[in-house]
N, C-alpha and C. Protein backbone atom coordinates (compact mmCIF):
# COMPACT_ATOMS: atom_id res chain seq x y z
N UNK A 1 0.82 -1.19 0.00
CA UNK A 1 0.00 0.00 0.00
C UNK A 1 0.87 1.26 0.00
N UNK A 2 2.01 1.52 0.73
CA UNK A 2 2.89 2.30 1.06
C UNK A 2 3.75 2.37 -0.38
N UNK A 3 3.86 1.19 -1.26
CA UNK A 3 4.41 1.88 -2.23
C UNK A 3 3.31 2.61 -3.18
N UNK A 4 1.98 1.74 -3.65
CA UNK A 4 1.30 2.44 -4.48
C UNK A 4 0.92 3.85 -3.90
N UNK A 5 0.85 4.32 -2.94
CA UNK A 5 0.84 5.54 -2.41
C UNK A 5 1.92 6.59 -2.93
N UNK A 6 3.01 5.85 -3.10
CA UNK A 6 4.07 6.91 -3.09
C UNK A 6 4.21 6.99 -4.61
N UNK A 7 3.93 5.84 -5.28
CA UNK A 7 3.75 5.83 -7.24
C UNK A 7 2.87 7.24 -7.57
N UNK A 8 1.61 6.73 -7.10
CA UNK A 8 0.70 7.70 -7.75
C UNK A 8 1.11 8.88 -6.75
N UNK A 9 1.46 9.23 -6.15
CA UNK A 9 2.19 10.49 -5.33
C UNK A 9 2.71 11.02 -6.70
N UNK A 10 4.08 10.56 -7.05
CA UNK A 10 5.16 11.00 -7.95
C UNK A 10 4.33 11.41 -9.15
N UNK A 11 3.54 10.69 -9.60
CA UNK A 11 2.27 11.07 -11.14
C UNK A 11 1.89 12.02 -11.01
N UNK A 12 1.47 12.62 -9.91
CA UNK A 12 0.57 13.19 -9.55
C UNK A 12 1.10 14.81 -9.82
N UNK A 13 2.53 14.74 -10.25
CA UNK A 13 3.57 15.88 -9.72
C UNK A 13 3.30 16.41 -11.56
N UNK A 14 3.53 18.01 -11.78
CA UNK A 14 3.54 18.48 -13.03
C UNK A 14 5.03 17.68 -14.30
N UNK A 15 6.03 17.21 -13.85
CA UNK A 15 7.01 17.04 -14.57
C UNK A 15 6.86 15.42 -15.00
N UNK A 16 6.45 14.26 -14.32
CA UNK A 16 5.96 12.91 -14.87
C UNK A 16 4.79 13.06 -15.81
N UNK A 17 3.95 13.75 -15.65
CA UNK A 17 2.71 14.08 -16.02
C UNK A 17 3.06 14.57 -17.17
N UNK A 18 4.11 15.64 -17.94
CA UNK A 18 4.47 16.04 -18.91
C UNK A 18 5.15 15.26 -19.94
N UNK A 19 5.99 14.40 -19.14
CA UNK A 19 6.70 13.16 -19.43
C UNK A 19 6.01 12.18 -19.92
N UNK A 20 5.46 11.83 -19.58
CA UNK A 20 4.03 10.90 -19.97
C UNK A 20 3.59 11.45 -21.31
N UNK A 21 2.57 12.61 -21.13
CA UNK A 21 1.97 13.48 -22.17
C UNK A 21 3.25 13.43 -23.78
N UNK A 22 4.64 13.26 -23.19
CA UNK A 22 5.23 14.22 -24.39
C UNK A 22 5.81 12.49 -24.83
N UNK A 23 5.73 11.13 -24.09
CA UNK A 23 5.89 9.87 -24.38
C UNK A 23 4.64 9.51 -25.55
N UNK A 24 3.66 9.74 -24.96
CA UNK A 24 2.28 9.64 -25.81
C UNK A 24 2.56 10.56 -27.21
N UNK A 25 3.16 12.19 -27.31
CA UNK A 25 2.91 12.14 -28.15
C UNK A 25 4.21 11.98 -29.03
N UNK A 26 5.14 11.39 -28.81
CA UNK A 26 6.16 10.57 -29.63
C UNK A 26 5.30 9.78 -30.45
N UNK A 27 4.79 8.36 -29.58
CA UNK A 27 4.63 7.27 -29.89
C UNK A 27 3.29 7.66 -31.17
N UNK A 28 2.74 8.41 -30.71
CA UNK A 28 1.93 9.02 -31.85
C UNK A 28 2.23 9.46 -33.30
N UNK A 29 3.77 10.14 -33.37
CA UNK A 29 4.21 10.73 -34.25
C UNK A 29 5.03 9.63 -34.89
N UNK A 30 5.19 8.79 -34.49
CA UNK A 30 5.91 7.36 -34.95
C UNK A 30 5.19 6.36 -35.38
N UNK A 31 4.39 6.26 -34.66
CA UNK A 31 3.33 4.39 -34.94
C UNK A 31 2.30 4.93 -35.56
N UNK A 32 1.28 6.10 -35.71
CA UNK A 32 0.39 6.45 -36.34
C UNK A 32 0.12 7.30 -37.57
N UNK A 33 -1.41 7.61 -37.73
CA UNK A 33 -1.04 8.02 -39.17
C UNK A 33 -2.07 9.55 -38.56
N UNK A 34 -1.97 9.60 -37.12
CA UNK A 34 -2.66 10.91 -36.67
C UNK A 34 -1.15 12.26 -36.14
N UNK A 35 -0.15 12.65 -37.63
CA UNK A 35 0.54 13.17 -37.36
C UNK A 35 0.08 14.68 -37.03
N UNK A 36 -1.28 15.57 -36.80
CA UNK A 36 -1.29 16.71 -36.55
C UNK A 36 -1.53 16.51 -34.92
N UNK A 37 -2.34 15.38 -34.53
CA UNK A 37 -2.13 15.20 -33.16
C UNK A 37 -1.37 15.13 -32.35
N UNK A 38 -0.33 14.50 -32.43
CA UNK A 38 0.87 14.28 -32.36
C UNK A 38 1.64 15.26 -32.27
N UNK A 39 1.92 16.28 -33.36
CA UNK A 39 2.48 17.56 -33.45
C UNK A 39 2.17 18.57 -32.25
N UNK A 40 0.64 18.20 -32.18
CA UNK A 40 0.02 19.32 -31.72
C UNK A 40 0.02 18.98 -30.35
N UNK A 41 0.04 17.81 -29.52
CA UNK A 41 0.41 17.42 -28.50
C UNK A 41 1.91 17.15 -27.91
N UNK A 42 2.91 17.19 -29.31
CA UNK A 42 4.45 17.63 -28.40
C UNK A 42 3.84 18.90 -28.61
N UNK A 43 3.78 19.76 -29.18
CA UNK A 43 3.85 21.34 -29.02
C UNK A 43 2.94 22.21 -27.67
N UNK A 44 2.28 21.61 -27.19
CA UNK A 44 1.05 21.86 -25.95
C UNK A 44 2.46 21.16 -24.66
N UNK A 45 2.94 20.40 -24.89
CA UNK A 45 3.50 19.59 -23.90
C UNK A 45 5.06 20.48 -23.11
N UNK A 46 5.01 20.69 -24.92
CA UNK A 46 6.72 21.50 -24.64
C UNK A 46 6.62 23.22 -23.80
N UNK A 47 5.54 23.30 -24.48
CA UNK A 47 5.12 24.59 -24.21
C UNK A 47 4.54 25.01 -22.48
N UNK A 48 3.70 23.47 -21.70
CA UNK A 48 3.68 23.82 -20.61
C UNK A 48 4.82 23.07 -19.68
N UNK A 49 5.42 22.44 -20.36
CA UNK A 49 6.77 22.43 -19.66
C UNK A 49 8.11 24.01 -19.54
N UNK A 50 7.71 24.93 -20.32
CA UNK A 50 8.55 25.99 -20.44
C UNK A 50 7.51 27.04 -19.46
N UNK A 51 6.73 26.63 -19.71
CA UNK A 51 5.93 27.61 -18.65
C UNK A 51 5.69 27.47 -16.79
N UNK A 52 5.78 25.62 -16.96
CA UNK A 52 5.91 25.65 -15.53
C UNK A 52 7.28 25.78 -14.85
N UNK A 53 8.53 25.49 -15.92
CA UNK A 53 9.30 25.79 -15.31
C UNK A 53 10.09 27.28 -15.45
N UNK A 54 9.23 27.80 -15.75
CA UNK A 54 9.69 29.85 -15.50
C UNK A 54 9.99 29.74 -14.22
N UNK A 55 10.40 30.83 -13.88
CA UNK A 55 10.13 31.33 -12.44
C UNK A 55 9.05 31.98 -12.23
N UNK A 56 8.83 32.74 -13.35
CA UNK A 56 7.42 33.92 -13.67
C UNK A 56 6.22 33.25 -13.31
N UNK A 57 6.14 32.05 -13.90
CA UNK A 57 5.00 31.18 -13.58
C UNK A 57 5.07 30.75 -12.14
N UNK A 58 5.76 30.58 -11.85
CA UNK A 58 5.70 30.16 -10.01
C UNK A 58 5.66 31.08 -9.16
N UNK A 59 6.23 32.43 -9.57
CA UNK A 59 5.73 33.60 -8.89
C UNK A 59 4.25 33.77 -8.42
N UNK A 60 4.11 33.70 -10.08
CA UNK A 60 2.65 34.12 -10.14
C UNK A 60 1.46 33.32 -9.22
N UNK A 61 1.49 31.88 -9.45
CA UNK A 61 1.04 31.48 -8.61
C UNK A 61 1.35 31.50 -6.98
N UNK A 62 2.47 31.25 -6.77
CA UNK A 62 2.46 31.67 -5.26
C UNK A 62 1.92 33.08 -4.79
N UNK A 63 2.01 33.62 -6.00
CA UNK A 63 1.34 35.05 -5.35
C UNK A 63 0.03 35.17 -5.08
N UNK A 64 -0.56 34.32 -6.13
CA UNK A 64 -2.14 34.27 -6.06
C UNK A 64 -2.45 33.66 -4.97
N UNK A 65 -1.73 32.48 -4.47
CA UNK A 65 -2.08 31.99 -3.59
C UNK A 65 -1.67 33.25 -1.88
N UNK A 66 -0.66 33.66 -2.00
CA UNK A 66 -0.43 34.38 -0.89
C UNK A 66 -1.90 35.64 -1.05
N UNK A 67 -2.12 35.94 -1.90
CA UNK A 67 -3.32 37.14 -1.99
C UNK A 67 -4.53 36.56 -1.44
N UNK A 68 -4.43 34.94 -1.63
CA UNK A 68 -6.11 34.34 -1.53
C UNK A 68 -6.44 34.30 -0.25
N UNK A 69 -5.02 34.18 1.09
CA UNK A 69 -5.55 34.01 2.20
C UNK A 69 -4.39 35.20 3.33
N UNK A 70 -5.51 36.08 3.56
CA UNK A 70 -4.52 37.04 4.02
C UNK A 70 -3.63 36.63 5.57
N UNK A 71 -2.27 37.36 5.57
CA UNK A 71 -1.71 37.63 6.99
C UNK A 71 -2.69 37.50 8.33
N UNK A 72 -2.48 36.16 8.96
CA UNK A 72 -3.18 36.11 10.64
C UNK A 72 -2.49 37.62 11.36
């Protein structure tokens, strides 16, 4: 139990999840004959991989989150 806990833990995280997404759309752009999907799913993949790893983007959210619940 303690490991499947800690599996789907790690999935659960933005960078496997992208990993995954950008595995899928390889295997797409290789074995199939749905090459705009494919395209269009590395390009969505790559793209929120450059975005989550900004700093800008993590600002931003921590900020939103610091705004959502004010100073005790």
């Amino acid at each position: 139990m303690f490991l499947l806990e800690k599996f789907f833990g790690v999935l659960c995280m933005p960078m496997p999840i992208l990993s995954v997404l950008f595995i899928i759309g390889l295997s797409m752009l290789w074995f199939t004959k749905r090459q705009v999907m494919a395209k269009l799913t590395l390009t969505l993949t790559t793209l929120l991989l450059v975005f989550t790893s900004s700093g800008s983007m993590s600002s931003a959210a921590l900020a939103w989150f610091e705004n959502l619940y004010p100073p005790a």
